[in-house]
Protein backbone atom coordinates (compact mmCIF):
# COMPACT_ATOMS: atom_id res chain seq x y z
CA UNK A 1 -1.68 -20.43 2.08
CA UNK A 2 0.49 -19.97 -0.92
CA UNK A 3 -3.27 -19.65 -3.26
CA UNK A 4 -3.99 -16.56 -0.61
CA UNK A 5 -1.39 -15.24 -1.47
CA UNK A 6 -1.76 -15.57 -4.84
CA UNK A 7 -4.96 -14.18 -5.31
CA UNK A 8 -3.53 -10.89 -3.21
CA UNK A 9 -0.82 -10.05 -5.64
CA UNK A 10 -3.23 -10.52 -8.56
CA UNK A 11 -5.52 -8.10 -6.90
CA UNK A 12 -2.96 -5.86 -5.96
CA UNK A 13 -1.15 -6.25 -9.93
CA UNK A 14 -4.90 -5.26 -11.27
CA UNK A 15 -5.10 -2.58 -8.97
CA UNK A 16 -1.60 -0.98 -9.98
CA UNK A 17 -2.27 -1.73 -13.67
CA UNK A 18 -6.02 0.72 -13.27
CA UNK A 19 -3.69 3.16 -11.95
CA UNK A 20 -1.34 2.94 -14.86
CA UNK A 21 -3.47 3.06 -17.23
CA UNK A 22 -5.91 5.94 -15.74
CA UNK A 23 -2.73 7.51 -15.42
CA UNK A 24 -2.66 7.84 -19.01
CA UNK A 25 -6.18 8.86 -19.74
CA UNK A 26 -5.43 12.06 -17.06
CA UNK A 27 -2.27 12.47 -19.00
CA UNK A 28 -4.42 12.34 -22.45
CA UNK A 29 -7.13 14.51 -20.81
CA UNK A 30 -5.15 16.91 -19.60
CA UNK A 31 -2.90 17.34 -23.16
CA UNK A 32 -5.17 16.30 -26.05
CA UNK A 33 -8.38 17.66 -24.30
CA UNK A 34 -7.27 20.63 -22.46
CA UNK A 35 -9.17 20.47 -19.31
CA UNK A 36 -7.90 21.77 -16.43
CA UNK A 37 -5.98 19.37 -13.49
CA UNK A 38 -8.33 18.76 -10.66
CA UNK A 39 -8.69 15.64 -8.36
CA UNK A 40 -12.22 14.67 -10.14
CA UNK A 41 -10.23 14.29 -13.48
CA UNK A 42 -7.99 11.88 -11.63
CA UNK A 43 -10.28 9.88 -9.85
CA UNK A 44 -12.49 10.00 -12.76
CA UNK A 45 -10.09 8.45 -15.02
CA UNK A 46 -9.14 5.92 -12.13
CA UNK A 47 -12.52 4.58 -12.38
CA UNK A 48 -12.83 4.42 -15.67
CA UNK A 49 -9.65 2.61 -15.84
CA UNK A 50 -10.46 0.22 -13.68
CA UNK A 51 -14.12 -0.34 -15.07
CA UNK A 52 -12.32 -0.87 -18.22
CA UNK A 53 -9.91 -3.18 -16.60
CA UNK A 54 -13.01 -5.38 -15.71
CA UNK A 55 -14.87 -5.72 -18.89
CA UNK A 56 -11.53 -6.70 -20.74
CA UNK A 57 -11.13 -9.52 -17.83
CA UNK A 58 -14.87 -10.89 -17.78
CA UNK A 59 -15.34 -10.51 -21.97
CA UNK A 60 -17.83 -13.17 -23.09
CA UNK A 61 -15.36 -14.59 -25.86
């Protein structure tokens, strides 16, 4: 039981760690970049985040 809930807080620590960090790439888009706040930019930059996220975690090294 105790791996279960293991696994859940490492999803849920990834999960809050995409959001910080896409939090930063709106915050650079919308400063550095100029382009205007909509919900696309966020979710956009949530992705991204998280795709990112994923290819540090699975790199081949």
């Amino acid at each position: 039981m105790s791996h279960l809930i293991n696994e859940i807080l490492l999803r849920l620590a990834k999960l809050v760690a995409a959001g910080i960090v896409g939090a930063i790439l709106y915050a650079v888009a919308l400063v550095f970049l100029q382009i205007s706040p909509s919900f696309e930019v966020a979710a956009l930059c949530w992705i991204s985040a998280g795709v990112a996220l994923l290819l540090v975690e699975s790199s081949p090294l």
